[in-house]
C-alpha atoms as a PDB file:
ATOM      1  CA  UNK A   1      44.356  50.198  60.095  1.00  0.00           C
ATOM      2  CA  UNK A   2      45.231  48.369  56.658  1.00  0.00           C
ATOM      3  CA  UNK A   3      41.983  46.203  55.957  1.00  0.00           C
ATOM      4  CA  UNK A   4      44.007  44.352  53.176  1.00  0.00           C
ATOM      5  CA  UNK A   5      44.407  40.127  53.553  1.00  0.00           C
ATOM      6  CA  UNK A   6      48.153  40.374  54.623  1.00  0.00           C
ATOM      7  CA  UNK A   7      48.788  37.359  56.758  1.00  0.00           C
ATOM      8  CA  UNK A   8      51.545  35.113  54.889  1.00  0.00           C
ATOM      9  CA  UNK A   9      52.411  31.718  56.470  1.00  0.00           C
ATOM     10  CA  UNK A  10      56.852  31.425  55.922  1.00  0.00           C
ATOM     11  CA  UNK A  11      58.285  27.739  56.227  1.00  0.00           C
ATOM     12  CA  UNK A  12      61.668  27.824  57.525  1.00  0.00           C
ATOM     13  CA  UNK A  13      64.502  25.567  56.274  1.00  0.00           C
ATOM     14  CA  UNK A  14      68.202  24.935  56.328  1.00  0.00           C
ATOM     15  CA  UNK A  15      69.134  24.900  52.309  1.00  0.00           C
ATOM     16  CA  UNK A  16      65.632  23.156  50.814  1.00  0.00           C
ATOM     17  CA  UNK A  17      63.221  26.877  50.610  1.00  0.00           C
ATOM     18  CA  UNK A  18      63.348  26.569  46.767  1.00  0.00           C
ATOM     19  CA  UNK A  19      63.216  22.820  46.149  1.00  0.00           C
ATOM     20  CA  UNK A  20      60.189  22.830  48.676  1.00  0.00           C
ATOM     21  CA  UNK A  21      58.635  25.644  46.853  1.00  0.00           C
ATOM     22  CA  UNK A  22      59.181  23.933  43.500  1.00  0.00           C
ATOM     23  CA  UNK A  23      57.598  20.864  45.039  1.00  0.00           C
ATOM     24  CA  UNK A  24      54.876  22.042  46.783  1.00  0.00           C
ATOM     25  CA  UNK A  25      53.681  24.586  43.400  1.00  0.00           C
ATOM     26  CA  UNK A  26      53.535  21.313  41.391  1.00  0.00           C
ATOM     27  CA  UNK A  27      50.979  19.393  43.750  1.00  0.00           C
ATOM     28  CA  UNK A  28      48.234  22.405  43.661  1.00  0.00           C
ATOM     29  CA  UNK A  29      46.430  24.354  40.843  1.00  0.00           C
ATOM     30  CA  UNK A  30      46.848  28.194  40.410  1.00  0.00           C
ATOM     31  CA  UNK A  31      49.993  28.185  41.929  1.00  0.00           C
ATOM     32  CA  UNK A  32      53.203  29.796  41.058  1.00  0.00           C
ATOM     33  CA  UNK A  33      57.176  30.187  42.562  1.00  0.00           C
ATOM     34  CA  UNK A  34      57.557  34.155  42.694  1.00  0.00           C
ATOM     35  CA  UNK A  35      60.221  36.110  43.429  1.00  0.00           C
ATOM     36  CA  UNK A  36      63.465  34.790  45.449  1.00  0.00           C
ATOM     37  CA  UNK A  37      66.009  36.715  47.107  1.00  0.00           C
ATOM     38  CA  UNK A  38      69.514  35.845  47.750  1.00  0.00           C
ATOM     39  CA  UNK A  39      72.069  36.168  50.324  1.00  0.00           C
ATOM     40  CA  UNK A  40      74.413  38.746  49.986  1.00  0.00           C
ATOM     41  CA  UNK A  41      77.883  39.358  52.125  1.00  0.00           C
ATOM     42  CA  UNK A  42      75.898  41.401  54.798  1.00  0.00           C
ATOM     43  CA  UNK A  43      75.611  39.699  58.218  1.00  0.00           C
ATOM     44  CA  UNK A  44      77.469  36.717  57.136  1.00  0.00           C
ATOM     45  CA  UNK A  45      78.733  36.021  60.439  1.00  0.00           C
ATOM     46  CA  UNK A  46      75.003  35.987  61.882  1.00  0.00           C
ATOM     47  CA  UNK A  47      73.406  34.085  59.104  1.00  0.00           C
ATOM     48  CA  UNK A  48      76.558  31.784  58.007  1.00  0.00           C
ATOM     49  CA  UNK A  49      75.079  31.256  54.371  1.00  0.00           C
ATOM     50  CA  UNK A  50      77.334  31.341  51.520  1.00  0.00           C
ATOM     51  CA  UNK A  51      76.944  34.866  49.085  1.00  0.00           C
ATOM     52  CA  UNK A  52      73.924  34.342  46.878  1.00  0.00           C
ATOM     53  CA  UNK A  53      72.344  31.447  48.060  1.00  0.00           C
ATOM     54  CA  UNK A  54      68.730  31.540  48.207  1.00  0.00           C
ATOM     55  CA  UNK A  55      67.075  33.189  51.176  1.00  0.00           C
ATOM     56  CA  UNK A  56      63.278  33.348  50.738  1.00  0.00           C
ATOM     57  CA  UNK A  57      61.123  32.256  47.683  1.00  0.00           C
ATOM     58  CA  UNK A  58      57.819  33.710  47.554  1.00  0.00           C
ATOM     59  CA  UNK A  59      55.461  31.059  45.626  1.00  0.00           C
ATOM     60  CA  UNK A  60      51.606  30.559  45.905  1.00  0.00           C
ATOM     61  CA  UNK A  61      49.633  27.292  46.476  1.00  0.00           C
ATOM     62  CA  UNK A  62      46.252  27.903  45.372  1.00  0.00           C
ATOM     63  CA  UNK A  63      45.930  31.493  44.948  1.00  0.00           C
ATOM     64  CA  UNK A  64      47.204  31.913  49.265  1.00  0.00           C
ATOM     65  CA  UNK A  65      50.485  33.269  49.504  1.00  0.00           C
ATOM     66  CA  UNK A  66      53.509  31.645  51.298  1.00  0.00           C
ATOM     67  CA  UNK A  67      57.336  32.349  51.984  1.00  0.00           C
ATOM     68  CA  UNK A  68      60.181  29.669  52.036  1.00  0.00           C
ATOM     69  CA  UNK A  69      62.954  30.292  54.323  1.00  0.00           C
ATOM     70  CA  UNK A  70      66.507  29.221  54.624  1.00  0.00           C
ATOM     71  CA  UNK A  71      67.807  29.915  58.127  1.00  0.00           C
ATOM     72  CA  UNK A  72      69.516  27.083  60.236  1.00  0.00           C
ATOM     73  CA  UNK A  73      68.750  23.525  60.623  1.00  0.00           C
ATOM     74  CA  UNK A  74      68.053  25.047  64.265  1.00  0.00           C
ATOM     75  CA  UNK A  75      64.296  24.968  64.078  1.00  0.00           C
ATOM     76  CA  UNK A  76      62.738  21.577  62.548  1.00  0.00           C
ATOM     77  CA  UNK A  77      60.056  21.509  61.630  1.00  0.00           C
ATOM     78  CA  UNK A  78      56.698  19.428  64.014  1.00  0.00           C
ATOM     79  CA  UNK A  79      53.004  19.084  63.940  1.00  0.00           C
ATOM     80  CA  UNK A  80      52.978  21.851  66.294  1.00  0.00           C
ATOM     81  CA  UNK A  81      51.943  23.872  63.557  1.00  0.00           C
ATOM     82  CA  UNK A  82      50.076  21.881  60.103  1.00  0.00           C
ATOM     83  CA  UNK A  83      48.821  23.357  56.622  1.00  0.00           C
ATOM     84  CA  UNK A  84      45.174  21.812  56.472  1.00  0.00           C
ATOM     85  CA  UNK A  85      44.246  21.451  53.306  1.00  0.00           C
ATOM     86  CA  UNK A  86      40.155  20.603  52.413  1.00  0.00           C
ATOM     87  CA  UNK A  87      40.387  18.759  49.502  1.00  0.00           C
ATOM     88  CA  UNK A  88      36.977  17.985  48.734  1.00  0.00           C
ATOM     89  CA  UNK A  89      36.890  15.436  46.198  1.00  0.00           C
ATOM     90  CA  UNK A  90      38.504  11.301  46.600  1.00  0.00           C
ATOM     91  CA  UNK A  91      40.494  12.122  43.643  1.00  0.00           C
ATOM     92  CA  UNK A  92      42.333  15.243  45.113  1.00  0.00           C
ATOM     93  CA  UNK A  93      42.695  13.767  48.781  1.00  0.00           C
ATOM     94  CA  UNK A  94      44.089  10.671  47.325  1.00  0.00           C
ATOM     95  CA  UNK A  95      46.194  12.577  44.787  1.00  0.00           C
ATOM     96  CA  UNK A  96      47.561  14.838  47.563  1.00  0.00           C
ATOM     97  CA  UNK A  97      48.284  11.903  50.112  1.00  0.00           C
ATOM     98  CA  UNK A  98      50.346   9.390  48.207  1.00  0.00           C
ATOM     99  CA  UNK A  99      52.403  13.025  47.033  1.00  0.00           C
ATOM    100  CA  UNK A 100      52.599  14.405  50.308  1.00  0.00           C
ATOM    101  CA  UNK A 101      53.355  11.365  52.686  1.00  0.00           C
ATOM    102  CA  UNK A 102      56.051  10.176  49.591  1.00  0.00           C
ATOM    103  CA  UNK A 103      59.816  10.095  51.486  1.00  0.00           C
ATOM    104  CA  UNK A 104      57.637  11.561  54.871  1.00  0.00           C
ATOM    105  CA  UNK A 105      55.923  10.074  57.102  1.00  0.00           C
ATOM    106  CA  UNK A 106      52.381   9.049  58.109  1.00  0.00           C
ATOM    107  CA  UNK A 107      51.085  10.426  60.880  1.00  0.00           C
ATOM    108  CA  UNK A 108      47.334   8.936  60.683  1.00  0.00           C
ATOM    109  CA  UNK A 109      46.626   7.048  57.607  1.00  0.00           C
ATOM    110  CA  UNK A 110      43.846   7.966  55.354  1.00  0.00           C
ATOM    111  CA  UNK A 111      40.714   6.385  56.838  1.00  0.00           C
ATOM    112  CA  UNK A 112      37.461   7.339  57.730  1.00  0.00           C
ATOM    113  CA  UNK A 113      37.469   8.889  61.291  1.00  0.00           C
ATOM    114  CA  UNK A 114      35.352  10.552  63.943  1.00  0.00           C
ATOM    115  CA  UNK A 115      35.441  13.606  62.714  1.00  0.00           C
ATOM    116  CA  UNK A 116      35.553  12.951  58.789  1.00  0.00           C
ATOM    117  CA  UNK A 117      34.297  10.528  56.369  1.00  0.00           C
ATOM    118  CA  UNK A 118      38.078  10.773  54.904  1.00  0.00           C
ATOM    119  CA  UNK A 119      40.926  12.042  56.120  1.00  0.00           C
ATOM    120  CA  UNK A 120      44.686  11.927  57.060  1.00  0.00           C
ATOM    121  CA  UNK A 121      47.699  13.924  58.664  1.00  0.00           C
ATOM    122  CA  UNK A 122      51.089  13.311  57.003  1.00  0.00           C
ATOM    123  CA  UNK A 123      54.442  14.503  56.806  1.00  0.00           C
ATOM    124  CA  UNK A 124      56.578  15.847  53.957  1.00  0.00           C
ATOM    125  CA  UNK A 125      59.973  15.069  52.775  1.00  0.00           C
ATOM    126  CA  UNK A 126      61.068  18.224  54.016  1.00  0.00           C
ATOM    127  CA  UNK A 127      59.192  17.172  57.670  1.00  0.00           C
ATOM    128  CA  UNK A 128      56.417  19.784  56.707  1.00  0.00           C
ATOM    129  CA  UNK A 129      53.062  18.547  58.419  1.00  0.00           C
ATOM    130  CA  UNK A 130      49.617  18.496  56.346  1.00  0.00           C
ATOM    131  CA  UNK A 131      46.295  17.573  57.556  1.00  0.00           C
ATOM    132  CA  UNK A 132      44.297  16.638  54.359  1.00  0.00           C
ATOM    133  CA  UNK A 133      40.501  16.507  54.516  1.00  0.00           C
ATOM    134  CA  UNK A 134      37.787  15.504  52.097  1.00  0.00           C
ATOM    135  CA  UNK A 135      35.071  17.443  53.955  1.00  0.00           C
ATOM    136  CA  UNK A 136      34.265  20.514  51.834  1.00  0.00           C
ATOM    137  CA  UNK A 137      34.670  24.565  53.193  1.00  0.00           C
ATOM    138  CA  UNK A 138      32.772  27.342  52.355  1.00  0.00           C
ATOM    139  CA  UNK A 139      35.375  29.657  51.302  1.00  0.00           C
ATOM    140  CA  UNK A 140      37.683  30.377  48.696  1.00  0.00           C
ATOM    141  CA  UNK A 141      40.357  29.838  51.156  1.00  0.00           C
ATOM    142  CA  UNK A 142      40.862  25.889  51.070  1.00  0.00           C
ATOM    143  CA  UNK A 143      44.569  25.500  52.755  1.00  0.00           C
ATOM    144  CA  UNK A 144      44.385  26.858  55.997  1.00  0.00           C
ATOM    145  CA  UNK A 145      47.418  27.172  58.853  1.00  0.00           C
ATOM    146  CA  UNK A 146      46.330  24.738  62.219  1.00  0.00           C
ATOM    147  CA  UNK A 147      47.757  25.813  65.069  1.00  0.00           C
ATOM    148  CA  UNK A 148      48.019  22.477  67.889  1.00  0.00           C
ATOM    149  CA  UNK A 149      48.346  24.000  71.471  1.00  0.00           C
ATOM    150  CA  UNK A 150      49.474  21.127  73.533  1.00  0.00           C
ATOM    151  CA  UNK A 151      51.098  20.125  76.979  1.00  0.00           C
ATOM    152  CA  UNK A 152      49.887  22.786  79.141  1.00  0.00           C
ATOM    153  CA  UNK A 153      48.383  25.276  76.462  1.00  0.00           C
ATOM    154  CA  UNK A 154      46.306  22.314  75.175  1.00  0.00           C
ATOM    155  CA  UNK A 155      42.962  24.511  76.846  1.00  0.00           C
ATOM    156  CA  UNK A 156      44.028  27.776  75.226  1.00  0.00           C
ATOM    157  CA  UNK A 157      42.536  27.301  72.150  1.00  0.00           C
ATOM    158  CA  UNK A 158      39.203  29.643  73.052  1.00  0.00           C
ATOM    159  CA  UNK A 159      41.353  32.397  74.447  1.00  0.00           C
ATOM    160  CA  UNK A 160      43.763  32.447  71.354  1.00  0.00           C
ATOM    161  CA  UNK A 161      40.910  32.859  68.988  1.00  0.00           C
ATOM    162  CA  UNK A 162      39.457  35.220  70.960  1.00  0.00           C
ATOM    163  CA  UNK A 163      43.077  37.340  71.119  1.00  0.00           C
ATOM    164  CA  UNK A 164      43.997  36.794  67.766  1.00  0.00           C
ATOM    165  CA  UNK A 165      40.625  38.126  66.567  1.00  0.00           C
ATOM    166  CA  UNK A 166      40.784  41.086  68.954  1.00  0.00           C
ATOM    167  CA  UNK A 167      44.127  42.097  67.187  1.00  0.00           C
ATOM    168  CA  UNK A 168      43.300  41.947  63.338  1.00  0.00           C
ATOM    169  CA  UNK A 169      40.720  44.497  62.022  1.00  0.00           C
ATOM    170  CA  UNK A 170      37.717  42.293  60.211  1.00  0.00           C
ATOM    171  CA  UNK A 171      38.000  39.099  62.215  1.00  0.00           C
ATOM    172  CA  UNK A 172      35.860  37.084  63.957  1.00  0.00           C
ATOM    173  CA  UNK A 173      35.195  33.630  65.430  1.00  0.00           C
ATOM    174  CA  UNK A 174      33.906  31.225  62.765  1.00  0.00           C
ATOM    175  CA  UNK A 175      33.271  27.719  64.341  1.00  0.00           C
ATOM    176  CA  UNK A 176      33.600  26.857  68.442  1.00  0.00           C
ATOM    177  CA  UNK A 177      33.485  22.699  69.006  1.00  0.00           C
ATOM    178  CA  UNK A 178      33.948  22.021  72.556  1.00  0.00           C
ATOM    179  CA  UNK A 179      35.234  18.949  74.561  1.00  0.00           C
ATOM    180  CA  UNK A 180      32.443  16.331  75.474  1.00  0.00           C
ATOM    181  CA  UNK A 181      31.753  16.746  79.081  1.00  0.00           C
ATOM    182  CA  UNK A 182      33.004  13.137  79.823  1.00  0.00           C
ATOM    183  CA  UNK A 183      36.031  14.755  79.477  1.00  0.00           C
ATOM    184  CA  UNK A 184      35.451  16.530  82.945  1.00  0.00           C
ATOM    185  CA  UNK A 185      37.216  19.485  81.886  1.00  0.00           C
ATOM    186  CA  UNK A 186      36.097  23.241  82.940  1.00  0.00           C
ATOM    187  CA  UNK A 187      33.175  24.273  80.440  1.00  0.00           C
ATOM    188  CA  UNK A 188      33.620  25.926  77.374  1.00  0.00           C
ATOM    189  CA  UNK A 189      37.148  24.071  76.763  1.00  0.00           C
ATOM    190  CA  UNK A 190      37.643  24.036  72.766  1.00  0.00           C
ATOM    191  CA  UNK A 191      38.924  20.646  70.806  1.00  0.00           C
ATOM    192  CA  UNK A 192      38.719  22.835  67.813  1.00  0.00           C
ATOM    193  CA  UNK A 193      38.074  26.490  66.569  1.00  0.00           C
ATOM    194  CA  UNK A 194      38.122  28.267  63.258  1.00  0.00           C
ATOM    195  CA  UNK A 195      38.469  32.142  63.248  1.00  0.00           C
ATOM    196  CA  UNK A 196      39.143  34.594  60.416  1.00  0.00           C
ATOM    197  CA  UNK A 197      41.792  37.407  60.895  1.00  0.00           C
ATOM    198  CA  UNK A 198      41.026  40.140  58.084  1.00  0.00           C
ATOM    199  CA  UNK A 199      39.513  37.615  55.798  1.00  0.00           C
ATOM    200  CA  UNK A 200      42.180  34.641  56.330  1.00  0.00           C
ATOM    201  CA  UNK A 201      41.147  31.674  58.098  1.00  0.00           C
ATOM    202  CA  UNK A 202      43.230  29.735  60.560  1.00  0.00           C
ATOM    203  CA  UNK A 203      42.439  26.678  62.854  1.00  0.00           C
ATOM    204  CA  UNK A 204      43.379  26.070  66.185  1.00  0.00           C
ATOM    205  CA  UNK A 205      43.311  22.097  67.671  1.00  0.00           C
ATOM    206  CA  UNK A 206      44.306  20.844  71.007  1.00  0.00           C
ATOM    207  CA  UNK A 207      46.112  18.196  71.465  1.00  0.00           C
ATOM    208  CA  UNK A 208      44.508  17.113  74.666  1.00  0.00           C
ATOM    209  CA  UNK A 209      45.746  15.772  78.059  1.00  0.00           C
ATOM    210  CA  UNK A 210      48.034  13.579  76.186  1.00  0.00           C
ATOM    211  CA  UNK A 211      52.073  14.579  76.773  1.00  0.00           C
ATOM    212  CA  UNK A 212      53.361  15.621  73.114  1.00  0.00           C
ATOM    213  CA  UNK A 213      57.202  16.450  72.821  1.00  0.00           C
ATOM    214  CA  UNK A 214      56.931  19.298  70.436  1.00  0.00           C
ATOM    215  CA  UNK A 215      55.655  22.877  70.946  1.00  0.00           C
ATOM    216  CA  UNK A 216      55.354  25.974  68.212  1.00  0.00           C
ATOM    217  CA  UNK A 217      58.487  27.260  67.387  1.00  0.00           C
ATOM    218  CA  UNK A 218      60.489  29.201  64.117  1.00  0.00           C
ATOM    219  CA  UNK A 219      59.827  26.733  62.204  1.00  0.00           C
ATOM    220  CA  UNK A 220      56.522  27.995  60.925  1.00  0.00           C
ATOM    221  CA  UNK A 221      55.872  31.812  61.430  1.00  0.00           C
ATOM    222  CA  UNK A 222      53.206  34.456  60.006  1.00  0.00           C
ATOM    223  CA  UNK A 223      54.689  36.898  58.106  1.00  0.00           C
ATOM    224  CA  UNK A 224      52.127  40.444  58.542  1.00  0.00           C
ATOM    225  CA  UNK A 225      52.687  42.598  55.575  1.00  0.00           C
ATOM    226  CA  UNK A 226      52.329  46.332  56.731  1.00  0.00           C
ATOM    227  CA  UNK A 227      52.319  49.496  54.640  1.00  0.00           C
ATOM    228  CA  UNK A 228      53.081  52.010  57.528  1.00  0.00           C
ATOM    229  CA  UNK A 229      54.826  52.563  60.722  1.00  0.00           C
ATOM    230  CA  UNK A 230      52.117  52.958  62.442  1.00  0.00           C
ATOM    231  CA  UNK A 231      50.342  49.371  61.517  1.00  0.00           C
ATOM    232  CA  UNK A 232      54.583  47.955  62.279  1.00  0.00           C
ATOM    233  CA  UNK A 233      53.693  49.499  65.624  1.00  0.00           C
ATOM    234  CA  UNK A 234      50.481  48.015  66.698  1.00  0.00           C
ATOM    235  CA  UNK A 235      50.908  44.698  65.602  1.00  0.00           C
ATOM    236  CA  UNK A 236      54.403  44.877  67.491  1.00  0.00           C
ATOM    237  CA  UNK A 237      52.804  45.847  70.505  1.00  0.00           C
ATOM    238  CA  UNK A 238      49.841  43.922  70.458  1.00  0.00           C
ATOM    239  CA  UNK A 239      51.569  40.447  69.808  1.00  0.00           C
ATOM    240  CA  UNK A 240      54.770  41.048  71.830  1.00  0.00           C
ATOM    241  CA  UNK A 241      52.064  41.269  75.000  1.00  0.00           C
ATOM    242  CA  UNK A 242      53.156  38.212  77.346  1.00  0.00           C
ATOM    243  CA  UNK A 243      55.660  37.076  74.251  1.00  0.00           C
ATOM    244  CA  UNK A 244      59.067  38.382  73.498  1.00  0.00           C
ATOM    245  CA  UNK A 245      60.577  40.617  70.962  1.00  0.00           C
ATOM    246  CA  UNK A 246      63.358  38.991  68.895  1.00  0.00           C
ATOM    247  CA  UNK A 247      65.805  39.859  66.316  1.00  0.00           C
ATOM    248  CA  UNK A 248      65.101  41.075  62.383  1.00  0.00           C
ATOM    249  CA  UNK A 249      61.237  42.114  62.657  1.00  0.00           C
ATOM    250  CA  UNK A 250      60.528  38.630  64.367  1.00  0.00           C
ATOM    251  CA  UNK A 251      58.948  38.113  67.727  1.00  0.00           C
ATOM    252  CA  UNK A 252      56.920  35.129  70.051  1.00  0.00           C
ATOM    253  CA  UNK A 253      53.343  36.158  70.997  1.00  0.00           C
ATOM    254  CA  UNK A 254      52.514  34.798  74.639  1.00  0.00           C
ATOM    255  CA  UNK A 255      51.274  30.725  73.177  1.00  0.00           C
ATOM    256  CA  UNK A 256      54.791  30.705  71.502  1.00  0.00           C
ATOM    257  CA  UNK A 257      54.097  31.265  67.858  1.00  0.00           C
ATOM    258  CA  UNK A 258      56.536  33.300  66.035  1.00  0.00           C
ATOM    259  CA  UNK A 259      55.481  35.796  63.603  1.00  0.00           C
ATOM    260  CA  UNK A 260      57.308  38.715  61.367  1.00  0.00           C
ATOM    261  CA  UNK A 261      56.364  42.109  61.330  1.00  0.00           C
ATOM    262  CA  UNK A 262      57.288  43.529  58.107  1.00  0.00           C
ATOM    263  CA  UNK A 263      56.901  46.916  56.115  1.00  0.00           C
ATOM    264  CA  UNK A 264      56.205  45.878  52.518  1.00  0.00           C
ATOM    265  CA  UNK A 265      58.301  48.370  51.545  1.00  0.00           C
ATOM    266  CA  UNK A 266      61.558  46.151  52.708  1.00  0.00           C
ATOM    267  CA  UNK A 267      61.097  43.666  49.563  1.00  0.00           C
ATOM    268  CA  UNK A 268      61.673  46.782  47.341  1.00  0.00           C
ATOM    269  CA  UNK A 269      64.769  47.268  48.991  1.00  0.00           C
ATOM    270  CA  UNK A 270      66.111  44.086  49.060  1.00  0.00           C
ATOM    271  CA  UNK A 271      65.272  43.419  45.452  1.00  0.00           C
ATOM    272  CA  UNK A 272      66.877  46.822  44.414  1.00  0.00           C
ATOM    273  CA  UNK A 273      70.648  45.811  44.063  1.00  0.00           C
ATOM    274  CA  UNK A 274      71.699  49.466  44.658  1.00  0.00           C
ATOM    275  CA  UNK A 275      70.207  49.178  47.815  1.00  0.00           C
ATOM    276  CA  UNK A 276      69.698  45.497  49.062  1.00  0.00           C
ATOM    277  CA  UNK A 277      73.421  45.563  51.123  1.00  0.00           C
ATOM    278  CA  UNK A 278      72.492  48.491  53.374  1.00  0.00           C
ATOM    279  CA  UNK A 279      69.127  47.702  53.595  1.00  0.00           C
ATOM    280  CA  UNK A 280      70.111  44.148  54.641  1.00  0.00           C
ATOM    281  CA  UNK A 281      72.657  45.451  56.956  1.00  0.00           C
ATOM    282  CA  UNK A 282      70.350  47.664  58.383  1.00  0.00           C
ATOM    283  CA  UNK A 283      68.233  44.633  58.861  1.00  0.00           C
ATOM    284  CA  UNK A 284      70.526  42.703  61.098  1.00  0.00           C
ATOM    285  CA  UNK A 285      70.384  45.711  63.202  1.00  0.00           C
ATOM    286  CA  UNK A 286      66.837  45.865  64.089  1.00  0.00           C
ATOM    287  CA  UNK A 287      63.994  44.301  65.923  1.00  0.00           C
ATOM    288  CA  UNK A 288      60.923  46.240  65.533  1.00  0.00           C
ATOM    289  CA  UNK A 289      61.552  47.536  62.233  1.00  0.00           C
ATOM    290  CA  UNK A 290      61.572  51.243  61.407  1.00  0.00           C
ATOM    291  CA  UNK A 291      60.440  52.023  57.927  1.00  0.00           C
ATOM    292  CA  UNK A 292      62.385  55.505  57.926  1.00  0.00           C
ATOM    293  CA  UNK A 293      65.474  54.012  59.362  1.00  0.00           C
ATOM    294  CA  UNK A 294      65.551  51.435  56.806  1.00  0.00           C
ATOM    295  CA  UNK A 295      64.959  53.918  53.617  1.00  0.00           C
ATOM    296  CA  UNK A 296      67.425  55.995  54.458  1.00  0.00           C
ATOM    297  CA  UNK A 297      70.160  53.216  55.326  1.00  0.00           C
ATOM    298  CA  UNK A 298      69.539  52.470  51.924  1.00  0.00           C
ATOM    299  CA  UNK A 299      70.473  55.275  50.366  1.00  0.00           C
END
């Protein structure tokens, strides 16, 4: 199994994926827009986007990679699913919270709380949710994808660590914080956890007994990068357990969280403009995706 980092949160949109990459590359050092692929003719009738419009832009925040995506204004975006960002310093939490929560929304205003001497959970322009802390992490890694199981997952957080780390070579539980036991709930229930998958670190939150009206959905997915059939195949498998495959390399793992499996190889294609019709064709076609399938539809 590939032991590289290859986990790459994608932020779906209607038309905004570059402007939002622009935007978001301008708030945090050593960070870049990469490349962007375009719409082309192919599966026009799924996808409904006019010929070369933008349809992902690759861009970094911080060194971590992400993907912008325009889809449909199907899936908008909730807190179901946050970028927490440790900011460390007054000056960058400040900096980052009159940006972020600028034509959004506040969610909990900056403050000292419970849990942090500073901290505060916004929303974007685009509806994006952040969760900015001052508290300091001890990792490279300082913007990190929360997951918030609520409703009736809201006591899955444990057992999601635990899967997710069972699936990803190198991972491990990094932090456990259970409920107080005022809260009368079975033992070992998790308000928080913090687990690595292959070197990336993700946290998981639960939103409590409290009804929410918002669950995970497209509009925040985890792109795996594979270099072979046979990693396409086991993360397939593994994820699609209790979940559901769905179109284009994209399936729902049994909490609900969506997340692409996709040979590395298909960016090549799509970049190549000898090749990026067929292999976009052959695309629309698919939902686990078959490396030799594609290469050869491309020819």
């Amino acid at each position: 199994m590939n032991d590289k980092h290859n986990i790459i949160p994608c932020l779906w949109f209607d038309t905004e994926a570059e402007e939002a990459a622009k935007f978001y590359t301008s708030l945090f050092p050593n960070s870049n827009v990469g490349k962007i692929l375009r719409y082309g003719k192919e599966g026009i009738e799924i996808h409904q986007k006019p010929e070369s419009s933008v349809l992902t832009v690759e861009f970094t925040l911080d060194g971590i990679p992400f993907v912008a995506l325009n889809g449909t204004p199907a899936f908008p975006h909730n807190e179901a699913i946050s970028i927490f960002v440790y900011c460390e310093s007054d000056e960058r939490i400040n900096f980052l919270y009159e940006k972020l929560s600028e034509g959004g929304s506040i969610n909990m205003p900056l403050d000292k709380y419970d849990w942090s001497p500073k901290y505060a959970w916004v929303k974007d322009k685009f509806g994006v949710s952040w969760q900015l802390d001052i508290e300091k992490i001890n990792s490279p890694q300082k913007i990190v994808p929360s997951l918030l199981f609520v409703n009736e997952k809201f006591n899955l957080v444990k057992e999601a660590a635990t899967h997710f780390t069972s699936i990803f070579p190198n991972s491990r539980v990094i932090m456990e914080y259970p409920y107080d036991k005022s809260m009368n709930l079975p033992e070992g229930t998790l308000l928080f956890a913090q687990f690595s998958l292959n070197g990336y670190l993700m946290n998981a939150m639960s939103g409590g007994t409290i009804k929410h009206n918002f669950d995970f959905n497209e509009s925040i997915s985890f792109i795996i990068d594979c270099d072979t059939q046979e990693e396409i195949d086991y993360y397939w498998q593994k994820l699609t357990e209790g979940g559901e495959e769905v179109e284009c390399g994209w399936l729902k793992d049994k909490f609900g969280i969506s997340w692409q499996v996709v040979p590395s190889i298909l960016n090549e294609l799509l970049l190549d403009p000898q090749k990026s019709g067929k292999a976009m064709s052959a695309v629309f076609t698919m939902k686990k995706f078959d490396i030799e399938t594609l290469i050869k539809a491309s020819r």
